[in-house]
Protein backbone atom coordinates (compact mmCIF):
# COMPACT_ATOMS: atom_id res chain seq x y z
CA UNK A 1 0.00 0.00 0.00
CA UNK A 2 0.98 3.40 -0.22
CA UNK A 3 0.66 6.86 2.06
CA UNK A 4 -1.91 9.20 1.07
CA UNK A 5 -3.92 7.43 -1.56
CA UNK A 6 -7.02 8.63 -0.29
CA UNK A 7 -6.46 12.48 2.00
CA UNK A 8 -9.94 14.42 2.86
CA UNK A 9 -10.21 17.42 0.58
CA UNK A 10 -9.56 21.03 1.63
CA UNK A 11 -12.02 23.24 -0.16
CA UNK A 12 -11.20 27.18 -0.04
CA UNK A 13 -14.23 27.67 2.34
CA UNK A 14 -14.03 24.26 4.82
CA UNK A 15 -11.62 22.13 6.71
CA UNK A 16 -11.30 18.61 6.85
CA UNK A 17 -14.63 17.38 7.69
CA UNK A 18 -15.51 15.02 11.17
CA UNK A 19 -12.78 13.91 13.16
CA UNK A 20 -12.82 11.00 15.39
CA UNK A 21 -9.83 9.44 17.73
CA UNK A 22 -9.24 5.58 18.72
CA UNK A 23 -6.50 3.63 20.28
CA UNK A 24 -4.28 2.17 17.64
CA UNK A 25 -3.89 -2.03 17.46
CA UNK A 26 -1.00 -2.87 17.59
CA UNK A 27 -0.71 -4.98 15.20
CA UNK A 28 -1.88 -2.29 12.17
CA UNK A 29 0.26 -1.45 9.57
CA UNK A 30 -1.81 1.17 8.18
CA UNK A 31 -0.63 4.51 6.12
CA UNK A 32 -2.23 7.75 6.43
CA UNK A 33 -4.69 8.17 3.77
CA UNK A 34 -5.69 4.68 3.91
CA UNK A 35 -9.05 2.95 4.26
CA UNK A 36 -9.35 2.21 7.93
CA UNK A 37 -11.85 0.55 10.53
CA UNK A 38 -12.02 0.14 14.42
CA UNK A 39 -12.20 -3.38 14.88
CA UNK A 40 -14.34 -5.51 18.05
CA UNK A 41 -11.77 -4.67 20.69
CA UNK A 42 -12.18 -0.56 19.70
CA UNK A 43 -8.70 -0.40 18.54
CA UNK A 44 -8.15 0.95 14.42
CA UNK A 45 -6.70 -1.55 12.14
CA UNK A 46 -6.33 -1.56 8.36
CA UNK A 47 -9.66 -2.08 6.83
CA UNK A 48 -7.87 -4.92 4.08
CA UNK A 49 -8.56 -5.38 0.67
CA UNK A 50 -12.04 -6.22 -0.20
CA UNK A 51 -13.46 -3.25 -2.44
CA UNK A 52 -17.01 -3.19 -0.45
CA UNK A 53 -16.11 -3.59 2.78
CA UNK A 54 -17.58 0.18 3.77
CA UNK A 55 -21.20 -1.54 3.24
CA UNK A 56 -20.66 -4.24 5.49
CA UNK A 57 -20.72 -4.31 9.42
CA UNK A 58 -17.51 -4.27 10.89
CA UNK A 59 -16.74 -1.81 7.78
CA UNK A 60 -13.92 0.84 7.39
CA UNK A 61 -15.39 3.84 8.65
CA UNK A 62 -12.99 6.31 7.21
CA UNK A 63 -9.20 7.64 6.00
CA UNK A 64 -6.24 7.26 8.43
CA UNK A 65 -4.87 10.74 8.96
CA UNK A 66 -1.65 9.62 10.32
CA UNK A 67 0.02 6.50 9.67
CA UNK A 68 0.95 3.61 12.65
CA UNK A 69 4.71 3.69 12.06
CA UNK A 70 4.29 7.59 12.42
CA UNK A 71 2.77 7.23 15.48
CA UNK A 72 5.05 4.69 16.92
CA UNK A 73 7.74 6.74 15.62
CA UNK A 74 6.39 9.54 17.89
CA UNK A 75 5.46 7.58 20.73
CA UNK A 76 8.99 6.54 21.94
CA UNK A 77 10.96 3.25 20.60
CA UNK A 78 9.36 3.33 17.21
CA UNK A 79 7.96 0.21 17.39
CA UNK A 80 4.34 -0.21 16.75
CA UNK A 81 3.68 -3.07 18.94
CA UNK A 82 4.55 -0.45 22.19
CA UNK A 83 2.84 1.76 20.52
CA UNK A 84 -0.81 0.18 21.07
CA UNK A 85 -3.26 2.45 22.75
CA UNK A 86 -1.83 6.02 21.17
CA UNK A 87 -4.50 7.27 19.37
CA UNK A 88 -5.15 7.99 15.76
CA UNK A 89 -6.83 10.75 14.01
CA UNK A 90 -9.80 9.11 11.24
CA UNK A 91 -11.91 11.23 8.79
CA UNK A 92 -15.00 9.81 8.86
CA UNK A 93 -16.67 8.86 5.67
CA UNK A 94 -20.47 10.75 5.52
CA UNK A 95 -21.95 12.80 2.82
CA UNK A 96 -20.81 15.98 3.83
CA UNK A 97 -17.25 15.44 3.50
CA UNK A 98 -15.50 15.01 -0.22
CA UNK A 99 -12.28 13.27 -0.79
CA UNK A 100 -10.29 13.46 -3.14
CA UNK A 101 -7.21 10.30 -5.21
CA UNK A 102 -5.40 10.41 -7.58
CA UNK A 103 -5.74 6.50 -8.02
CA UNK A 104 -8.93 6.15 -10.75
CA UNK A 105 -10.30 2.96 -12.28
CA UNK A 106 -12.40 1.36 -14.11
CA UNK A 107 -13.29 -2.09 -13.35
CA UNK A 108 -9.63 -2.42 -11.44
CA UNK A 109 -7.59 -1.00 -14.50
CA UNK A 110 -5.94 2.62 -14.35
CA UNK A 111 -7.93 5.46 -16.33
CA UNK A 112 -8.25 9.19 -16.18
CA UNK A 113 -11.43 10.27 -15.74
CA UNK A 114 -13.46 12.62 -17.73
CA UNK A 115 -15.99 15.00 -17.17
CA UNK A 116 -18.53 12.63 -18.11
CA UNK A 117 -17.57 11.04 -15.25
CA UNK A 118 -18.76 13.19 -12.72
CA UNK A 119 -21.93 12.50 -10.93
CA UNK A 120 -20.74 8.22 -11.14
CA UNK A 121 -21.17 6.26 -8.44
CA UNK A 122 -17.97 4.52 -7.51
CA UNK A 123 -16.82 2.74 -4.56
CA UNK A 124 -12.92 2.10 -2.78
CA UNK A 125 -11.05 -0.42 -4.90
CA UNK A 126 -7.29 -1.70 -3.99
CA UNK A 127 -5.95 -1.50 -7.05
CA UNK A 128 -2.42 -3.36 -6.71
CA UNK A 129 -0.71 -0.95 -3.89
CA UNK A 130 -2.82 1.57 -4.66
CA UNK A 131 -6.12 2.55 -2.98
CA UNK A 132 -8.22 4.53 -5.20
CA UNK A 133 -11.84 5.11 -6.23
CA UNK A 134 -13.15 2.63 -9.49
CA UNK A 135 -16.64 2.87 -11.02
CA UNK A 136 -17.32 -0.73 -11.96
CA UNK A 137 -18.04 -2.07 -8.87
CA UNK A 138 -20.97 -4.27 -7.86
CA UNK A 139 -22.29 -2.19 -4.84
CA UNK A 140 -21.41 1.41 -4.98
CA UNK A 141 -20.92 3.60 -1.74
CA UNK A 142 -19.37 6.77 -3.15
CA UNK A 143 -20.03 9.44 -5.71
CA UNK A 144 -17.95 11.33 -8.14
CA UNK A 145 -17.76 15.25 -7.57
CA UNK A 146 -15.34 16.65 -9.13
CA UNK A 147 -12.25 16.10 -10.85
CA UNK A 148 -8.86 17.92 -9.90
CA UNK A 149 -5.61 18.87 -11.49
CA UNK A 150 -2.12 18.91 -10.70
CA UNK A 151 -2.62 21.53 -7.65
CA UNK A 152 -5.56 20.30 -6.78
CA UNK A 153 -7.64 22.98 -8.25
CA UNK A 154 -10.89 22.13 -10.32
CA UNK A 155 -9.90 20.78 -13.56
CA UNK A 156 -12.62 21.24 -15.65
CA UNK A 157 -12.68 25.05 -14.65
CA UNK A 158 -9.12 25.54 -14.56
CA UNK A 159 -9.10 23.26 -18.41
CA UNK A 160 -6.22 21.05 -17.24
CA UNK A 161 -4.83 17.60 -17.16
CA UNK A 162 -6.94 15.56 -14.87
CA UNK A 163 -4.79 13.82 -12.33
CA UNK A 164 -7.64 13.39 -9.65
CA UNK A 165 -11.02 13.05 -8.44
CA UNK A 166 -13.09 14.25 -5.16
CA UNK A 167 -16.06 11.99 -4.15
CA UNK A 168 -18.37 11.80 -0.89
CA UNK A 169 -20.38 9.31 0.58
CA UNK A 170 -23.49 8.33 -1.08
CA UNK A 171 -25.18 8.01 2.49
CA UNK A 172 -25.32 9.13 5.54
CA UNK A 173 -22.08 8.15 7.86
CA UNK A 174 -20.18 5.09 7.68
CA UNK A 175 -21.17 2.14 9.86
């Protein structure tokens, strides 16, 4: 996996959207910007691999903001497994809040997304390392709004290369 795949987006007017805190497991080896969950015991923990795990359960409920080797770093020793307990900073996923990748794809293959695009429904998709949005999935929990450019302005405004794409919740907040 890789750090920041998936970051809240800053708007000019707004900040990052709903933060929540939990004790990190100590066995997670997540990356900010990644897909994460708090599992039975209440700790966070990587939410895996399976594209529609946000409509199920136990289901990621948002984006790491910081990663667990950052926080371990930070902690003392740098070793995660002292590190359980320290909390870690989630954006939760709800449909107020956009994010925004740069990873797009279309039934799990790389693409750039056009404006005809926009308005899709789409749902999180590990797409080798990458965790990005993809618009071929079976259940959908996420909707296009927006594509970005280079500096993350709008790109359709701006008439730019497309290099990345906000999106929000379809409903409500995650589970």
């Amino acid at each position: 996996m890789a750090a920041n795949d998936i970051l809240p987006y800053t708007a000019s007017g707004g900040g990052h959207g709903r933060i929540i805190t939990a004790p990190l497991d100590a066995s997670s080896t997540h990356l900010r910007g990644e897909p994460v969950l708090i599992d039975e015991a209440g700790q966070v923990s990587i939410a895996g691999n399976d594209p529609n795990f946000a409509v199920q359960g136990a289901g990621a409920i948002g984006i790491a903001m910081v990663g667990a080797q950052q926080i371990a770093d930070a902690s003392g020793d740098g070793t995660i497994a002292n590190s359980e307990n320290q909390p870690v900073q989630i954006c939760v996923f709800d449909n107020e809040t956009e994010f925004f990748t740069r990873n797009m794809s279309d039934n799990g293959t790389a693409i750039v997304f056009t404006i005809t695009d926009i308005g899709d429904e789409c749902n999180l998709e590990l797409v080798g390392s990458a965790w990005g949005i993809d618009t071929t999935t079976t259940r959908t929990n996420f909707k296009i709004t927006g594509l970005l450019d280079d500096d993350g302005r709008d790109a359709i405004i701006q008439s730019t290369t497309v290099t990345g794409a906000r999106f929000r919740r379809l409903y409500g907040t995650s589970p």
